[in-house]
C-alpha atoms as a PDB file:
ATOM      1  CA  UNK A   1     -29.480  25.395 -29.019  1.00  0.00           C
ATOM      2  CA  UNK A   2     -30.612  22.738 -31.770  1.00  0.00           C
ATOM      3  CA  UNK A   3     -32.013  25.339 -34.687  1.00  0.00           C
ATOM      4  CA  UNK A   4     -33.270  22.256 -36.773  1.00  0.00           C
ATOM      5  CA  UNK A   5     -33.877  18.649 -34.576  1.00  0.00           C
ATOM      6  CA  UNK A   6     -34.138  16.895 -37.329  1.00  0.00           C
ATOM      7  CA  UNK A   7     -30.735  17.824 -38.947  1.00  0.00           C
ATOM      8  CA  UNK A   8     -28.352  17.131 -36.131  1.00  0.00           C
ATOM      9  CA  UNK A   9     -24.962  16.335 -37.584  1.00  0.00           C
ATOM     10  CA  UNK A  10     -23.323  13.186 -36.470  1.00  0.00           C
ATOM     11  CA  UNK A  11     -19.997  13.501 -34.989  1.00  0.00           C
ATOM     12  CA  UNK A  12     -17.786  11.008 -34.540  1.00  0.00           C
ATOM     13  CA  UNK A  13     -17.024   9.595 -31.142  1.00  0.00           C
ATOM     14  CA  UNK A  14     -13.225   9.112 -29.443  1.00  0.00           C
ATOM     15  CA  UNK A  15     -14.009   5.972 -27.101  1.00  0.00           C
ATOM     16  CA  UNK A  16     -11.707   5.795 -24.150  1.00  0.00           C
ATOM     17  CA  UNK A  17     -11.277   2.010 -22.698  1.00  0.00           C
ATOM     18  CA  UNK A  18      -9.426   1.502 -19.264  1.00  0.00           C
ATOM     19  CA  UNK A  19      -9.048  -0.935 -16.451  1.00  0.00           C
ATOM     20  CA  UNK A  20      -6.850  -2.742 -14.851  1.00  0.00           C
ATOM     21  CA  UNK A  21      -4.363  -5.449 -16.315  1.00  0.00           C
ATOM     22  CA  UNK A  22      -5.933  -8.613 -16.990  1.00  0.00           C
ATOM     23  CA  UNK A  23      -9.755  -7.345 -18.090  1.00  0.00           C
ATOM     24  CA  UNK A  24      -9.308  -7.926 -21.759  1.00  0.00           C
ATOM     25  CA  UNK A  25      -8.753  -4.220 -23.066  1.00  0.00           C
ATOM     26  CA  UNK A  26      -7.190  -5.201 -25.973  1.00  0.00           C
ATOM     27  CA  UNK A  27      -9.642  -7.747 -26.873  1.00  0.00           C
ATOM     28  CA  UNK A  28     -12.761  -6.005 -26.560  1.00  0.00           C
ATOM     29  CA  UNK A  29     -10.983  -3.151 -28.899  1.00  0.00           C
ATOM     30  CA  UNK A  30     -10.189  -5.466 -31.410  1.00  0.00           C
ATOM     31  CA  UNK A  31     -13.634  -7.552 -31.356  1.00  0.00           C
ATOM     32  CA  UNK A  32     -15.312  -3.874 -31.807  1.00  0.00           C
ATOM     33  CA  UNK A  33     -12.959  -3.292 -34.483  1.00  0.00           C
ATOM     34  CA  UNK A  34     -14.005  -7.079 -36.137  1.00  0.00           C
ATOM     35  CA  UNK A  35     -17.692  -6.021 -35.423  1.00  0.00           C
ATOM     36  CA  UNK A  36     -17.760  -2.953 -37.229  1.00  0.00           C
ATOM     37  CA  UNK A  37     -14.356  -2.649 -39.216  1.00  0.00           C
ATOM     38  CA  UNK A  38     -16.015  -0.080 -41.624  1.00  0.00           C
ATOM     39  CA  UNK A  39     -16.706   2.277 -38.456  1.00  0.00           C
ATOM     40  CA  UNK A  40     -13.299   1.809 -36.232  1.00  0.00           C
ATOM     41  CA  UNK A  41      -9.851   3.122 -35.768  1.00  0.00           C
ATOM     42  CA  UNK A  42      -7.608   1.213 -33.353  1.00  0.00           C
ATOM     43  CA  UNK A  43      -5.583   4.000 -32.193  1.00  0.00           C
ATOM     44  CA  UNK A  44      -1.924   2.212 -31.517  1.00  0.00           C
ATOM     45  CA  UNK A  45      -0.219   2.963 -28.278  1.00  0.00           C
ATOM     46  CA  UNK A  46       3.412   3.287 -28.959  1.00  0.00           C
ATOM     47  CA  UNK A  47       5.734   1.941 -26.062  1.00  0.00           C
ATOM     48  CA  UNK A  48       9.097   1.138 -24.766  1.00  0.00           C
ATOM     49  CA  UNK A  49       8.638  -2.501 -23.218  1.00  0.00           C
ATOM     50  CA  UNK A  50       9.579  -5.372 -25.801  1.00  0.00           C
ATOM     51  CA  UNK A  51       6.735  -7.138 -28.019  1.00  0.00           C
ATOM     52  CA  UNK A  52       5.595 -10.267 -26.214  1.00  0.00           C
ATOM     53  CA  UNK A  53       5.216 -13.234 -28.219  1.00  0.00           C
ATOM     54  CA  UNK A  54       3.007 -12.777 -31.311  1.00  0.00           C
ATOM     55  CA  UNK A  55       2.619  -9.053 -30.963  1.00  0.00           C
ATOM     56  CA  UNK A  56       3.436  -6.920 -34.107  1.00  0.00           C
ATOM     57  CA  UNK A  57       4.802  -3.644 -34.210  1.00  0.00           C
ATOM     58  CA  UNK A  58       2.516  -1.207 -36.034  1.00  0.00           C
ATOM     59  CA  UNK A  59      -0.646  -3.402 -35.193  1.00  0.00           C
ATOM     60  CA  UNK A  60      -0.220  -4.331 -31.393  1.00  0.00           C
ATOM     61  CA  UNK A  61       1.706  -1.215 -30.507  1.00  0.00           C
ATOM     62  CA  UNK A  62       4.575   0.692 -32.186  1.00  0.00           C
ATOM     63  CA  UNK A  63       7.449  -0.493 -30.239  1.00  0.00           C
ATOM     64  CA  UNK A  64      10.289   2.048 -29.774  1.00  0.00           C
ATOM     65  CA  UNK A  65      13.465   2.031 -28.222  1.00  0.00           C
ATOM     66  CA  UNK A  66      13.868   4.822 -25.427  1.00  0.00           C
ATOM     67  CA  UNK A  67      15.455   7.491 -27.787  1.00  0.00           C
ATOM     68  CA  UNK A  68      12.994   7.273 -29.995  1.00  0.00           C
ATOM     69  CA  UNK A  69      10.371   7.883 -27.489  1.00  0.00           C
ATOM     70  CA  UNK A  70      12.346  10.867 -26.292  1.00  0.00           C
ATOM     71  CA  UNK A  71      12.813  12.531 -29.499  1.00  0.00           C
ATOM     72  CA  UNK A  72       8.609  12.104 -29.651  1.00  0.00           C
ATOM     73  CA  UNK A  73       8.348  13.449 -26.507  1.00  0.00           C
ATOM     74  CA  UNK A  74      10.207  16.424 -27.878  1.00  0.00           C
ATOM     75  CA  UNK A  75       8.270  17.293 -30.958  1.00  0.00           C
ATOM     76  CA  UNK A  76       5.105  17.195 -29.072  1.00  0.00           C
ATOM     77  CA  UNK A  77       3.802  14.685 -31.116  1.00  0.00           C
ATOM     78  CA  UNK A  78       1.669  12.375 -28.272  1.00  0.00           C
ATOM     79  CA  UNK A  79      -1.514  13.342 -26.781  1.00  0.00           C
ATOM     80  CA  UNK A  80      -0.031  11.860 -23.538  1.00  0.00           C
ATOM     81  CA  UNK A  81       2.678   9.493 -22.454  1.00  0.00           C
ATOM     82  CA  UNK A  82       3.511   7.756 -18.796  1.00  0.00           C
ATOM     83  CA  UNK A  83       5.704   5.365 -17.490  1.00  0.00           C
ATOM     84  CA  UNK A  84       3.646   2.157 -16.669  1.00  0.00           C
ATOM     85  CA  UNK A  85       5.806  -0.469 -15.176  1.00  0.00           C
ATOM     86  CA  UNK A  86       9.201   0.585 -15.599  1.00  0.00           C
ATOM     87  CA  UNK A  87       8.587   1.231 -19.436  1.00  0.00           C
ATOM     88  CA  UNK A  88       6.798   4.393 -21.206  1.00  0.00           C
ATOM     89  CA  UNK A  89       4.037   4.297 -22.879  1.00  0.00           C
ATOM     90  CA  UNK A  90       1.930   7.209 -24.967  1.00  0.00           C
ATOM     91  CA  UNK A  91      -0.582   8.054 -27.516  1.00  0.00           C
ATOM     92  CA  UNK A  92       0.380   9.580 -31.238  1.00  0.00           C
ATOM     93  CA  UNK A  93      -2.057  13.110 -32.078  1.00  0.00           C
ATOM     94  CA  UNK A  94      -1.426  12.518 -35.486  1.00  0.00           C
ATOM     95  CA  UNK A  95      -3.345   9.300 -35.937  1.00  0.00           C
ATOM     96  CA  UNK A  96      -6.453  10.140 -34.106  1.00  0.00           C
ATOM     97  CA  UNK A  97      -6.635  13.509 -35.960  1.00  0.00           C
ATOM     98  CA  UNK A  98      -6.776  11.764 -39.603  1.00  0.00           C
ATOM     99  CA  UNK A  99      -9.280   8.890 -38.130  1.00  0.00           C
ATOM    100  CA  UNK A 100     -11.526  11.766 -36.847  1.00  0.00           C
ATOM    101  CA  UNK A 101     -11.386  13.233 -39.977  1.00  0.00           C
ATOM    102  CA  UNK A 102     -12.541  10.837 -41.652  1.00  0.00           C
ATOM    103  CA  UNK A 103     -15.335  10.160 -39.783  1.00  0.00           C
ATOM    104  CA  UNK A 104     -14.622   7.139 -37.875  1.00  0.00           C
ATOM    105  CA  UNK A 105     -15.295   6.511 -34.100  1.00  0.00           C
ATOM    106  CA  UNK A 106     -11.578   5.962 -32.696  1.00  0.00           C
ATOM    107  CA  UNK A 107     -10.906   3.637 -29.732  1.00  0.00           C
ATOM    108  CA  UNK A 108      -8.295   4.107 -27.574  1.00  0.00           C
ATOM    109  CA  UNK A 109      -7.225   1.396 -24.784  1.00  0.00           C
ATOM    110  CA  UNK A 110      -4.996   3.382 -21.644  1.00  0.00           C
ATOM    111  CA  UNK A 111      -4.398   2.942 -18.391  1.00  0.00           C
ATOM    112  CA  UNK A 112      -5.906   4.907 -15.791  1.00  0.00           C
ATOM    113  CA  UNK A 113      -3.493   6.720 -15.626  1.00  0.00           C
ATOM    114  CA  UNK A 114      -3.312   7.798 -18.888  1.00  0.00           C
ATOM    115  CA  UNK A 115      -7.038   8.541 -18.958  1.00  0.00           C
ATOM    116  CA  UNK A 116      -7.298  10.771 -16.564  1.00  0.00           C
ATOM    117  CA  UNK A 117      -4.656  12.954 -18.588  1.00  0.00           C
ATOM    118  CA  UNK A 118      -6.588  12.798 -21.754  1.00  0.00           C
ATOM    119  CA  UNK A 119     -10.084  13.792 -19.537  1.00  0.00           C
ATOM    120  CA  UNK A 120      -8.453  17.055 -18.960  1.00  0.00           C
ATOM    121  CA  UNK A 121      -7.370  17.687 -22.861  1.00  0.00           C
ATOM    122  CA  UNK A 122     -10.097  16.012 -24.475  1.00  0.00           C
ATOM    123  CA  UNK A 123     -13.536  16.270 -21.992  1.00  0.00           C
ATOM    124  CA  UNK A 124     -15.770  15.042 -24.674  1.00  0.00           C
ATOM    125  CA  UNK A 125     -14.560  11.576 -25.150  1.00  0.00           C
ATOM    126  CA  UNK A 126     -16.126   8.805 -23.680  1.00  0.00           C
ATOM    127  CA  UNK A 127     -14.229   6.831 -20.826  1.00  0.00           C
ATOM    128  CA  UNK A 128     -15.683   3.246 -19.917  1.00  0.00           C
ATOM    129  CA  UNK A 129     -13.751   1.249 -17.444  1.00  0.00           C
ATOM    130  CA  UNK A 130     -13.419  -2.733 -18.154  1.00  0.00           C
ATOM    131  CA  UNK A 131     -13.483  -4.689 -15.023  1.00  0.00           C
ATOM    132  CA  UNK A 132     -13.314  -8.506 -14.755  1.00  0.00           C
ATOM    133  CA  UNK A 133     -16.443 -10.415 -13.142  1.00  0.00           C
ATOM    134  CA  UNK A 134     -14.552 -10.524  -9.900  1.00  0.00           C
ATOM    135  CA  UNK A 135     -10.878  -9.609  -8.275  1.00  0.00           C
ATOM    136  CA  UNK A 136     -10.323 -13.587  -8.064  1.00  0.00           C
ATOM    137  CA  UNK A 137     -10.751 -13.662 -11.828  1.00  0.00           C
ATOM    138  CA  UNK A 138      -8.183 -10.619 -12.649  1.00  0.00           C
ATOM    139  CA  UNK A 139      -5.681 -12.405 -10.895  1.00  0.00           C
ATOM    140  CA  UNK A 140      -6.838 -15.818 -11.886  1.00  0.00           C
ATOM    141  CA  UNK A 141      -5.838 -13.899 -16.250  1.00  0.00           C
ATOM    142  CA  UNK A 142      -2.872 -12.288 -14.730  1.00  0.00           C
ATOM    143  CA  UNK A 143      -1.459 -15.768 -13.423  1.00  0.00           C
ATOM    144  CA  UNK A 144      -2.763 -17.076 -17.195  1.00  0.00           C
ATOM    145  CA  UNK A 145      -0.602 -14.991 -19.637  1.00  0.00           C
ATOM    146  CA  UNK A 146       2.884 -15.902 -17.750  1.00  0.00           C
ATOM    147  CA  UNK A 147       4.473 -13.018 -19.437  1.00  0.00           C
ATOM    148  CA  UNK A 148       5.835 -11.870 -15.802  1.00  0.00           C
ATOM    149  CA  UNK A 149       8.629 -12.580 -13.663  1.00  0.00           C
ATOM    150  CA  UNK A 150       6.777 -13.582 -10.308  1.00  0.00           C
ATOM    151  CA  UNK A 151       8.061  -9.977  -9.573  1.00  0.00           C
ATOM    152  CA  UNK A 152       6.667  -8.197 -12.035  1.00  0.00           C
ATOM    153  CA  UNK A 153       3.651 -10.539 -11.548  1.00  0.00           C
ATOM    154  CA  UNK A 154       3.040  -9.300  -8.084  1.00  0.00           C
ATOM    155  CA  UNK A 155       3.992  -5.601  -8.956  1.00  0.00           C
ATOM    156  CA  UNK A 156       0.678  -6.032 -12.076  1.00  0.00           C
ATOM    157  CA  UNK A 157      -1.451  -7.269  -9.174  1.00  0.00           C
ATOM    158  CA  UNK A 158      -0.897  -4.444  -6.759  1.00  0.00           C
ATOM    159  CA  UNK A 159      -1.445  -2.207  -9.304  1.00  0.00           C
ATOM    160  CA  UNK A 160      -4.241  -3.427 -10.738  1.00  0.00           C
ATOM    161  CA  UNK A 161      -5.920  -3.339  -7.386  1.00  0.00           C
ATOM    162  CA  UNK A 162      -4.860  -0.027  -6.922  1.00  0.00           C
ATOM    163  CA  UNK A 163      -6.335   1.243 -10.047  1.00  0.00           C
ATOM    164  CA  UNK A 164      -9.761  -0.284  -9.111  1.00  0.00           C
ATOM    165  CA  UNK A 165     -10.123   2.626  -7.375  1.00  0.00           C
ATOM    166  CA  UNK A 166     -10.075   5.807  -9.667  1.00  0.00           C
ATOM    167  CA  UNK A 167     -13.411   4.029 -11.154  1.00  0.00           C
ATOM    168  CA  UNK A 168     -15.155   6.701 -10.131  1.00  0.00           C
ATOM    169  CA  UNK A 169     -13.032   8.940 -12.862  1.00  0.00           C
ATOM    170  CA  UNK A 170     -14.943   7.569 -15.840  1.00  0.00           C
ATOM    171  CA  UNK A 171     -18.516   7.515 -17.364  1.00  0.00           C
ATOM    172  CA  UNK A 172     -19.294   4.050 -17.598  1.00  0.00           C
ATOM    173  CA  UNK A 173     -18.042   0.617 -16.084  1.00  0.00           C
ATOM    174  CA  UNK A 174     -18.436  -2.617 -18.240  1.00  0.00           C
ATOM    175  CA  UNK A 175     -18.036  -6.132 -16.588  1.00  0.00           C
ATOM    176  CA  UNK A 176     -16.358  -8.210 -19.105  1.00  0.00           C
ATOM    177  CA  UNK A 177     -16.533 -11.920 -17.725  1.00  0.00           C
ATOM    178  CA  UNK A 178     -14.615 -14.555 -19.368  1.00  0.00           C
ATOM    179  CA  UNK A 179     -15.907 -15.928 -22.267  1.00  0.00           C
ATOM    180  CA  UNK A 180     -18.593 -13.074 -22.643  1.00  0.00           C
ATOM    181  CA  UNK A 181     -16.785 -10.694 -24.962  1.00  0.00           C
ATOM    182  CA  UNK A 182     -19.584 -10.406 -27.429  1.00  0.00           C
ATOM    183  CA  UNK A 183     -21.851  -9.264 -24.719  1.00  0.00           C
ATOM    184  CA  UNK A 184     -19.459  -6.793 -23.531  1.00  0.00           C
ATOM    185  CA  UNK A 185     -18.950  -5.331 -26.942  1.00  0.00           C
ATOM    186  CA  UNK A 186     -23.305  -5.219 -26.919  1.00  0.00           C
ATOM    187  CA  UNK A 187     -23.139  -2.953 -23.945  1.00  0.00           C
ATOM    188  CA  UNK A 188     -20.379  -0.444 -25.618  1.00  0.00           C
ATOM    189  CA  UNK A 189     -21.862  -0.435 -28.927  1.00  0.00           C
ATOM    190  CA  UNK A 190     -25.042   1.052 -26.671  1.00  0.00           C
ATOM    191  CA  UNK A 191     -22.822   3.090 -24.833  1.00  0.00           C
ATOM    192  CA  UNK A 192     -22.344   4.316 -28.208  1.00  0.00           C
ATOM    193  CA  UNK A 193     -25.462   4.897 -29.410  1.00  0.00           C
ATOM    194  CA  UNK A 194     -26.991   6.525 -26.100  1.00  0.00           C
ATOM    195  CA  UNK A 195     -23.712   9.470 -26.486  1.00  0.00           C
ATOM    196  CA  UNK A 196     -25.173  10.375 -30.048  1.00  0.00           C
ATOM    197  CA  UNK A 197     -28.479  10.525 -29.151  1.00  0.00           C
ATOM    198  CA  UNK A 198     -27.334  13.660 -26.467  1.00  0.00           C
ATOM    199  CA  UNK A 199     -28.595  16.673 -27.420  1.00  0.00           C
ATOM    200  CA  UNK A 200     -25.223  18.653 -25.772  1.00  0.00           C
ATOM    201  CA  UNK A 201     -23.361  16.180 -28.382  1.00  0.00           C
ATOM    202  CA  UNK A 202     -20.572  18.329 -29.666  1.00  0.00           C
ATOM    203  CA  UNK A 203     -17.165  16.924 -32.130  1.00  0.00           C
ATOM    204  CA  UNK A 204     -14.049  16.097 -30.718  1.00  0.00           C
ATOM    205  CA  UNK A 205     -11.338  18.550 -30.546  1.00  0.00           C
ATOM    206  CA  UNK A 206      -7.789  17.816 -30.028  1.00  0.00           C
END
């Protein structure tokens, strides 16, 4: 119970973004970073699989070599890790504990997979899954980045379409159509704003 409305606290949010490849999660994060880069943290998936051209370790992801990822694995020190096409990918605690502390909203961008692990550890967060404007147009950016082998190509695209269907597993699904980033950041930002106006609103424990 609220003893005093007018004094809620405001806690800081841990956004969740998902989707299949090819729906710009890594763009919207970074364009709501560039919106509001007072108010962010880019929480930095760390990862086996090489850098692709113009990625930078530390700001992309942190890339690791297997070992290192093991010895990780061993200290406890992700929230959750999985192996997404052949390579493993997973979330440091540390870095979302110190951006919660300080009061800004983290975003995190996982695959489905990995969401539905950090649902069950962290309930409160708020999981919105990107989607393109159509399957045809998925494909259509898949096709675009040529960063695949045509086998690895058509291994993205059958998972992709497989993950369309655990949409059910999250809060909120955002259509982000090419070209329309700005509008899809519009709709998050009210995402946003509609969780701290709850009155169940509680902080986020890890």
């Amino acid at each position: 119970m609220i003893k005093d409305p007018y004094d809620r606290p405001r806690y800081p949010l841990l956004i969740v973004i998902s989707g299949p490849s090819g729906v710009g999660k890594d763009t919207i994060a970074r364009h709501l970073i560039d919106r509001r880069p007072d108010s962010f943290y880019f929480v930095v998936t760390a990862t086996t699989r090489p850098p692709r051209p113009g990625e930078i370790h530390g700001r992309d992801y942190f890339f690791y070599t297997t070992d290192q990822f093991a010895s990780m694995i061993e200290a406890e020190e992700l929230l959750e890790y999985a192996v997404v096409y052949n390579d493993y990918k997973g979330v440091p605690k540390q870095q979302i504990r110190d951006a919660l502390a300080s009061g800004k909203d983290v975003i995190m961008r996982v695959d489905a997979q990995g969401a539905a692990t950090i649902r069950r550890l962290v309930p409160s967060a708020v999981f919105i899954f990107l989607i393109a404007e159509s399957e045809a147009a998925m494909v259509r950016r898949l096709h675009e980045r040529k960063s695949e082998t045509p086998e690895g190509l058509n291994l993205r695209i059958a998972t992709a379409r497989q993950e369309m269907r655990r949409i059910q597993e999250f809060d909120y699904c955002v259509v982000n159509a090419q070209g329309r980033a700005e509008e899809t950041v519009d709709t998050i930002l009210c995402i946003m704003e509609a969780t701290r106006t709850r009155v169940d609103h509680k902080p986020i424990v890890l």
